[in-house]
N, C-alpha and C. Protein backbone atom coordinates (compact mmCIF):
# COMPACT_ATOMS: atom_id res chain seq x y z
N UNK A 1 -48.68 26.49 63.74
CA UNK A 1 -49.06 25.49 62.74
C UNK A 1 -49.27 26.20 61.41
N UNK A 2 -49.07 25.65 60.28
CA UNK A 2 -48.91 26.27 59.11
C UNK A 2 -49.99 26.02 58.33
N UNK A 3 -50.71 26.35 57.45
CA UNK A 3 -52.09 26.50 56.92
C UNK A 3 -51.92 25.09 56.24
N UNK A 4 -51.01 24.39 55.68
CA UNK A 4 -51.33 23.07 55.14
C UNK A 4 -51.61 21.99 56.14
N UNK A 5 -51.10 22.18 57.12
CA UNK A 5 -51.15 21.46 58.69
C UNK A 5 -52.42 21.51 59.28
N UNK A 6 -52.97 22.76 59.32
CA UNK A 6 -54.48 23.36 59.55
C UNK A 6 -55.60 22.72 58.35
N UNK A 7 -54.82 22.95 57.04
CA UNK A 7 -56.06 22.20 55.95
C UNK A 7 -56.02 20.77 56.57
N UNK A 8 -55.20 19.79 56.44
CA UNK A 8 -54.72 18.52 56.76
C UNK A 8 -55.65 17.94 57.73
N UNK A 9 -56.02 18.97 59.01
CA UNK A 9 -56.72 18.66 60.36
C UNK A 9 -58.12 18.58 60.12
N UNK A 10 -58.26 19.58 59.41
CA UNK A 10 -59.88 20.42 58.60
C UNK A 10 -60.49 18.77 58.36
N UNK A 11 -59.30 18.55 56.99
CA UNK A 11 -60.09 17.59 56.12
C UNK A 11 -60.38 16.53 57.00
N UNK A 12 -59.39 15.95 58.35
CA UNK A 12 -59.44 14.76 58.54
C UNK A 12 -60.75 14.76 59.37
N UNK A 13 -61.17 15.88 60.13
CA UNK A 13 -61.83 16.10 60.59
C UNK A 13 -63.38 15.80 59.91
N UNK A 14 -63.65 16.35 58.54
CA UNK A 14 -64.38 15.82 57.62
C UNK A 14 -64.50 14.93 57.40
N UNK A 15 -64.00 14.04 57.13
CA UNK A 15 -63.71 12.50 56.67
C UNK A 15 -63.93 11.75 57.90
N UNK A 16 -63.70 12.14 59.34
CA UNK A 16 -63.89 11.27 60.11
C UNK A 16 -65.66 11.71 60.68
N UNK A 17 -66.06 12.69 60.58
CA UNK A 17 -67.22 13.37 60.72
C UNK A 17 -67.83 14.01 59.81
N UNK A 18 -67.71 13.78 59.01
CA UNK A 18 -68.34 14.78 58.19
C UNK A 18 -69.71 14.42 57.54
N UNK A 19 -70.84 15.55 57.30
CA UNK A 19 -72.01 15.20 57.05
C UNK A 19 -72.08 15.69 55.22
N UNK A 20 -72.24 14.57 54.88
CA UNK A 20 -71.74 14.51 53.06
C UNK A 20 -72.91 15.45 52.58
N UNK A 21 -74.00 16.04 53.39
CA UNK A 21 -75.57 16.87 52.98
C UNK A 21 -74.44 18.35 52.97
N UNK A 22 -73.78 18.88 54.46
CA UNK A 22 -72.94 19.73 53.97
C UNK A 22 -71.56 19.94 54.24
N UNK A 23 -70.88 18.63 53.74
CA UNK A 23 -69.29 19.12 53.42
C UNK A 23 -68.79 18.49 52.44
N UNK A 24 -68.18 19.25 51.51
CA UNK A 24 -67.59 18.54 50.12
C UNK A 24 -66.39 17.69 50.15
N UNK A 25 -65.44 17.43 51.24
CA UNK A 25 -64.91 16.54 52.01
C UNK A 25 -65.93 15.02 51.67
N UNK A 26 -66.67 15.09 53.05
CA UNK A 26 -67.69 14.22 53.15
C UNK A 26 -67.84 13.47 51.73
N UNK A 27 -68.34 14.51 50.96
CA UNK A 27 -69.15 14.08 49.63
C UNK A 27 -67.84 13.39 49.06
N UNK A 28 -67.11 13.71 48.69
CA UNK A 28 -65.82 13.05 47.97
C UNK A 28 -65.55 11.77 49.16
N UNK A 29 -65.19 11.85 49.98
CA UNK A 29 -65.18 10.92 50.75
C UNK A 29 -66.19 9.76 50.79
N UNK A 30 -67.20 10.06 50.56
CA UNK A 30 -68.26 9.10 50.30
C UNK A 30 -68.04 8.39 49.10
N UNK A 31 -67.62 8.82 48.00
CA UNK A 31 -67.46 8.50 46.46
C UNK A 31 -66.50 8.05 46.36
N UNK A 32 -65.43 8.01 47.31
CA UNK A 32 -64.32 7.07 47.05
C UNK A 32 -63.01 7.68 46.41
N UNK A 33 -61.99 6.77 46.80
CA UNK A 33 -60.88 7.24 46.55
C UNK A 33 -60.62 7.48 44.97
N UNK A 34 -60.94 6.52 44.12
CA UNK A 34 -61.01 6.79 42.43
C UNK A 34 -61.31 8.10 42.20
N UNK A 35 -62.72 9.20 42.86
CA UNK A 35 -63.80 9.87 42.55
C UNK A 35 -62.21 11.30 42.70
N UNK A 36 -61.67 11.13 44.08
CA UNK A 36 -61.27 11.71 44.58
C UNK A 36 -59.59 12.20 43.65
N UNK A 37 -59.14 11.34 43.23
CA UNK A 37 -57.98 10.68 42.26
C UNK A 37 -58.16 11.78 41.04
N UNK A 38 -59.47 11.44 40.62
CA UNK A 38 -59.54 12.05 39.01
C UNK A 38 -60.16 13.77 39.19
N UNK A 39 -60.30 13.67 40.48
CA UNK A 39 -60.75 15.24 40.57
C UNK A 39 -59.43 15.92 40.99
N UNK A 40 -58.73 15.22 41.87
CA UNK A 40 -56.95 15.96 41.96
C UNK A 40 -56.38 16.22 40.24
N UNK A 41 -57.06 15.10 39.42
CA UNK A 41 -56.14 15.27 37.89
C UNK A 41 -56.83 16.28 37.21
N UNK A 42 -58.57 16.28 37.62
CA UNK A 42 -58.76 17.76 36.40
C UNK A 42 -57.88 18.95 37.22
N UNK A 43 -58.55 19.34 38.59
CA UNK A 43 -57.45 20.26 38.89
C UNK A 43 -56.28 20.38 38.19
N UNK A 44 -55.30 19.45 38.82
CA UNK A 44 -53.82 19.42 38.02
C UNK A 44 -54.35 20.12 36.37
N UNK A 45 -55.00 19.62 35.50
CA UNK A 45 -54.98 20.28 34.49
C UNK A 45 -55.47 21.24 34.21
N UNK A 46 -56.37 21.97 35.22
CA UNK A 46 -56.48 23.51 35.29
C UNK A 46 -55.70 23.95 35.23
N UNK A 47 -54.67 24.03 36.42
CA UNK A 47 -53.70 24.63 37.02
C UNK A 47 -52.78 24.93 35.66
N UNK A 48 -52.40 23.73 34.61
CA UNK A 48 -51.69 23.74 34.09
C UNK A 48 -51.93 24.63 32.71
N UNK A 49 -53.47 24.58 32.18
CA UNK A 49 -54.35 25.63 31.59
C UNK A 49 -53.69 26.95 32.16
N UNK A 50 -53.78 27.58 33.43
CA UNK A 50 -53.99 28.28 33.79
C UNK A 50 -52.50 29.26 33.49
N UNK A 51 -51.40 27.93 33.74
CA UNK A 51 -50.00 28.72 33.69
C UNK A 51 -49.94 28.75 32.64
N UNK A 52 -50.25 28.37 31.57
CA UNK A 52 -50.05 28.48 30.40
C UNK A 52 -50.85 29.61 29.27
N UNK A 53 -52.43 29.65 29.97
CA UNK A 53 -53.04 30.90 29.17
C UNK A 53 -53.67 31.34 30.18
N UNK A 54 -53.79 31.65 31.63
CA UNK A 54 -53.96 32.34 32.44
C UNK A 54 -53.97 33.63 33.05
N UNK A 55 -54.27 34.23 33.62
CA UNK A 55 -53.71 35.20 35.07
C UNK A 55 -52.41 34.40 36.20
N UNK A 56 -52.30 35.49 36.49
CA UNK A 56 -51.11 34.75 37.56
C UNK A 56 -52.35 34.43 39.08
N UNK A 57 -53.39 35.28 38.99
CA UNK A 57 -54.52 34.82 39.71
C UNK A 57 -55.37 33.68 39.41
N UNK A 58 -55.57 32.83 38.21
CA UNK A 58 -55.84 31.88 38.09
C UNK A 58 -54.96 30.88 38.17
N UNK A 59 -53.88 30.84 37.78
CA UNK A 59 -53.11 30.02 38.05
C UNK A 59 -52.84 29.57 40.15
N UNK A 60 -52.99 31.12 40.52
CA UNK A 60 -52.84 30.97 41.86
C UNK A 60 -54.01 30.03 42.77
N UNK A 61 -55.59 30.30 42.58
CA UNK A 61 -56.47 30.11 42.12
C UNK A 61 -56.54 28.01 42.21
N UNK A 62 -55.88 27.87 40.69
CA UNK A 62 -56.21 26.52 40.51
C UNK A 62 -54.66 25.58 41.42
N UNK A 63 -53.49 26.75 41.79
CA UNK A 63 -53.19 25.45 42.43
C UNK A 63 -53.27 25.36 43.97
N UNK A 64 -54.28 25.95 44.36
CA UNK A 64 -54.62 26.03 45.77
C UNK A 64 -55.79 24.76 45.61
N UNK A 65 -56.64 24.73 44.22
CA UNK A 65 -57.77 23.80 44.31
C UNK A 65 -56.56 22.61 44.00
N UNK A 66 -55.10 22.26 43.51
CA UNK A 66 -54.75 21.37 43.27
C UNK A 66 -53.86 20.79 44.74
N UNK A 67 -53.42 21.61 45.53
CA UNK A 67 -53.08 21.20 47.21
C UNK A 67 -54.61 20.85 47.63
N UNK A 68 -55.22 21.23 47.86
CA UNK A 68 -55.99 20.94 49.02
C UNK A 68 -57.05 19.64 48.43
N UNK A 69 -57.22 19.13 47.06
CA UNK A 69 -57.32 18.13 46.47
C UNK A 69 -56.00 17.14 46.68
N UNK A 70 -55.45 17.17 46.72
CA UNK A 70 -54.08 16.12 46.82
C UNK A 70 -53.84 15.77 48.19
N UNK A 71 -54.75 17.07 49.64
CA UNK A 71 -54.57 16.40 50.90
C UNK A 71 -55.57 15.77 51.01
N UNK A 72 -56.70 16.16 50.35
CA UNK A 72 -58.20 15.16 50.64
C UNK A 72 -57.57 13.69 50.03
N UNK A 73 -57.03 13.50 48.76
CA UNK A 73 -56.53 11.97 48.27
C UNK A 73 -55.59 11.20 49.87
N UNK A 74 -54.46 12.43 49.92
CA UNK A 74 -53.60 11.66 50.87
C UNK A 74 -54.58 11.47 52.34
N UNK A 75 -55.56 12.15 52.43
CA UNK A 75 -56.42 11.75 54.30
C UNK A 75 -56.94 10.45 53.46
N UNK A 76 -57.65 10.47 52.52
CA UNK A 76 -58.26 8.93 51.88
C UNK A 76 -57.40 8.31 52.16
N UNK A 77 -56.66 7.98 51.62
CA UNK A 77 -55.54 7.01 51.16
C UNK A 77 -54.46 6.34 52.65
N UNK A 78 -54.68 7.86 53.65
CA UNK A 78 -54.39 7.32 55.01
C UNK A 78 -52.66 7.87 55.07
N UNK A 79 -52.04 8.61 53.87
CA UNK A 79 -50.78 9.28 54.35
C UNK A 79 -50.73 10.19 54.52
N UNK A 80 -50.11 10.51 55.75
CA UNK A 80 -50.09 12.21 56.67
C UNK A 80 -49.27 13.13 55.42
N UNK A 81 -49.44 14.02 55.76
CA UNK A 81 -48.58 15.13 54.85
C UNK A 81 -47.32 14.93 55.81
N UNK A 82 -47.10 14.49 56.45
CA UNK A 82 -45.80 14.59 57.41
C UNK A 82 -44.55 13.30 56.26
N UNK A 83 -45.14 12.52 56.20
CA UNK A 83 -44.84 11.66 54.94
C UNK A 83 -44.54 12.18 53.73
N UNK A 84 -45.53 12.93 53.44
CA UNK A 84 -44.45 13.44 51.93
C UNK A 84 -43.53 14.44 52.60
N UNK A 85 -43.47 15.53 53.37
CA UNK A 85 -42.93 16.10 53.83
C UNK A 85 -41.04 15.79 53.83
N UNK A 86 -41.36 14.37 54.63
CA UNK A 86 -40.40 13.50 55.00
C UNK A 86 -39.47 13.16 53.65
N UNK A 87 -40.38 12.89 52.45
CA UNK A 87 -39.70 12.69 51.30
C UNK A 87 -39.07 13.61 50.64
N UNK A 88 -39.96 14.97 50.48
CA UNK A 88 -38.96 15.91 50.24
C UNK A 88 -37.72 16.03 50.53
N UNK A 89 -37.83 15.84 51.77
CA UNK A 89 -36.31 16.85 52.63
C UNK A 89 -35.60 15.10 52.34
N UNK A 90 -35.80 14.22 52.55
CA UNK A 90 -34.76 12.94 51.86
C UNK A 90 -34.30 12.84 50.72
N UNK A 91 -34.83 13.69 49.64
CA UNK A 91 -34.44 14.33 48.38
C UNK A 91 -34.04 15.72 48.19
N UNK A 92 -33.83 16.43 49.77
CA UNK A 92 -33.00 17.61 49.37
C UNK A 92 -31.66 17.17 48.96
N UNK A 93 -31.34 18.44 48.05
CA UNK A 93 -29.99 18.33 47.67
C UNK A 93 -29.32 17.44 46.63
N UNK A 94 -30.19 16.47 46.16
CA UNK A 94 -30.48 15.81 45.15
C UNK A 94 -30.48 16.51 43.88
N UNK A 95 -30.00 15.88 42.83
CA UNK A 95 -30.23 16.41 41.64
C UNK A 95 -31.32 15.45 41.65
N UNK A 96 -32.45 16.92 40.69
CA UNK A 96 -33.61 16.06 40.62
C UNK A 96 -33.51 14.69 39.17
N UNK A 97 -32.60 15.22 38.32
CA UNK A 97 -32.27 14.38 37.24
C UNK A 97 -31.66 12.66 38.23
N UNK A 98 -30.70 12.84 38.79
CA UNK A 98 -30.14 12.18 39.74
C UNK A 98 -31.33 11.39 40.63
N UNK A 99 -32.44 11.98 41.12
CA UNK A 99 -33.26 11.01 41.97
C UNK A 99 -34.11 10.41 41.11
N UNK A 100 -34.82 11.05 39.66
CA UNK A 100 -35.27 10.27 39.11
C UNK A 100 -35.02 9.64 38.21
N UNK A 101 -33.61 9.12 37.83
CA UNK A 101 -32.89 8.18 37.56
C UNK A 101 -32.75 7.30 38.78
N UNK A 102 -32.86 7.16 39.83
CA UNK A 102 -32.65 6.47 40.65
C UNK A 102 -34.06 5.36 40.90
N UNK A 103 -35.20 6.23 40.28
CA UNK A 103 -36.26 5.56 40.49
C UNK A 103 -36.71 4.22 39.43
N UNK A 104 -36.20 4.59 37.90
CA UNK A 104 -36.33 3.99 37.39
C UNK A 104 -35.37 3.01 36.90
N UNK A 105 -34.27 2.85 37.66
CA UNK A 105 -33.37 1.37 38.24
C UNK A 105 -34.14 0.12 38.64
């Protein structure tokens, strides 16, 4: 099993048990999917801070806090990582110009 597969289990595990006094799972989980949403977006804009006037260690850093924020949204939200997974590889080989022109048809 591969460490995003292992985070994935972690979190759901949290969310279905978790004691919000000590797991930050929990706590976000308690606060709701919105709470959870806008904390994946500051991340995201760390990360993006980071590649831009960073370390290659901060950057590394903020997008590990920006995966494992984006699986806590998707356990909220109720889609497996097996699902995006799925989307990827249905957009291999795709020009990415090509699929997202396709979206906005």
């Amino acid at each position: 099993m591969d460490t995003l597969s292992r985070l994935e289990r972690t979190i759901a595990g949290r969310l279905a048990d978790g004691d919000a006094q000590s797991s930050y799972v929990a706590q976000l989980h308690a606060r709701g999917a919105a709470v959870i949403a806008r904390k994946l977006g500051e991340e995201a804009v760390e990360a993006v801070v980071a590649a831009l006037s960073g370390s290659r260690e901060d950057l590394t850093a903020e997008a590990a806090d920006v995966l494992f924020h984006l699986l806590v949204l998707l356990a909220e939200k109720g889609v497996p990582l097996s699902d995006v997974l799925a989307e990827l590889d249905r957009r291999e080989g795709t020009s990415g110009l090509d699929e997202k022109a396709s979206r906005s048809s």
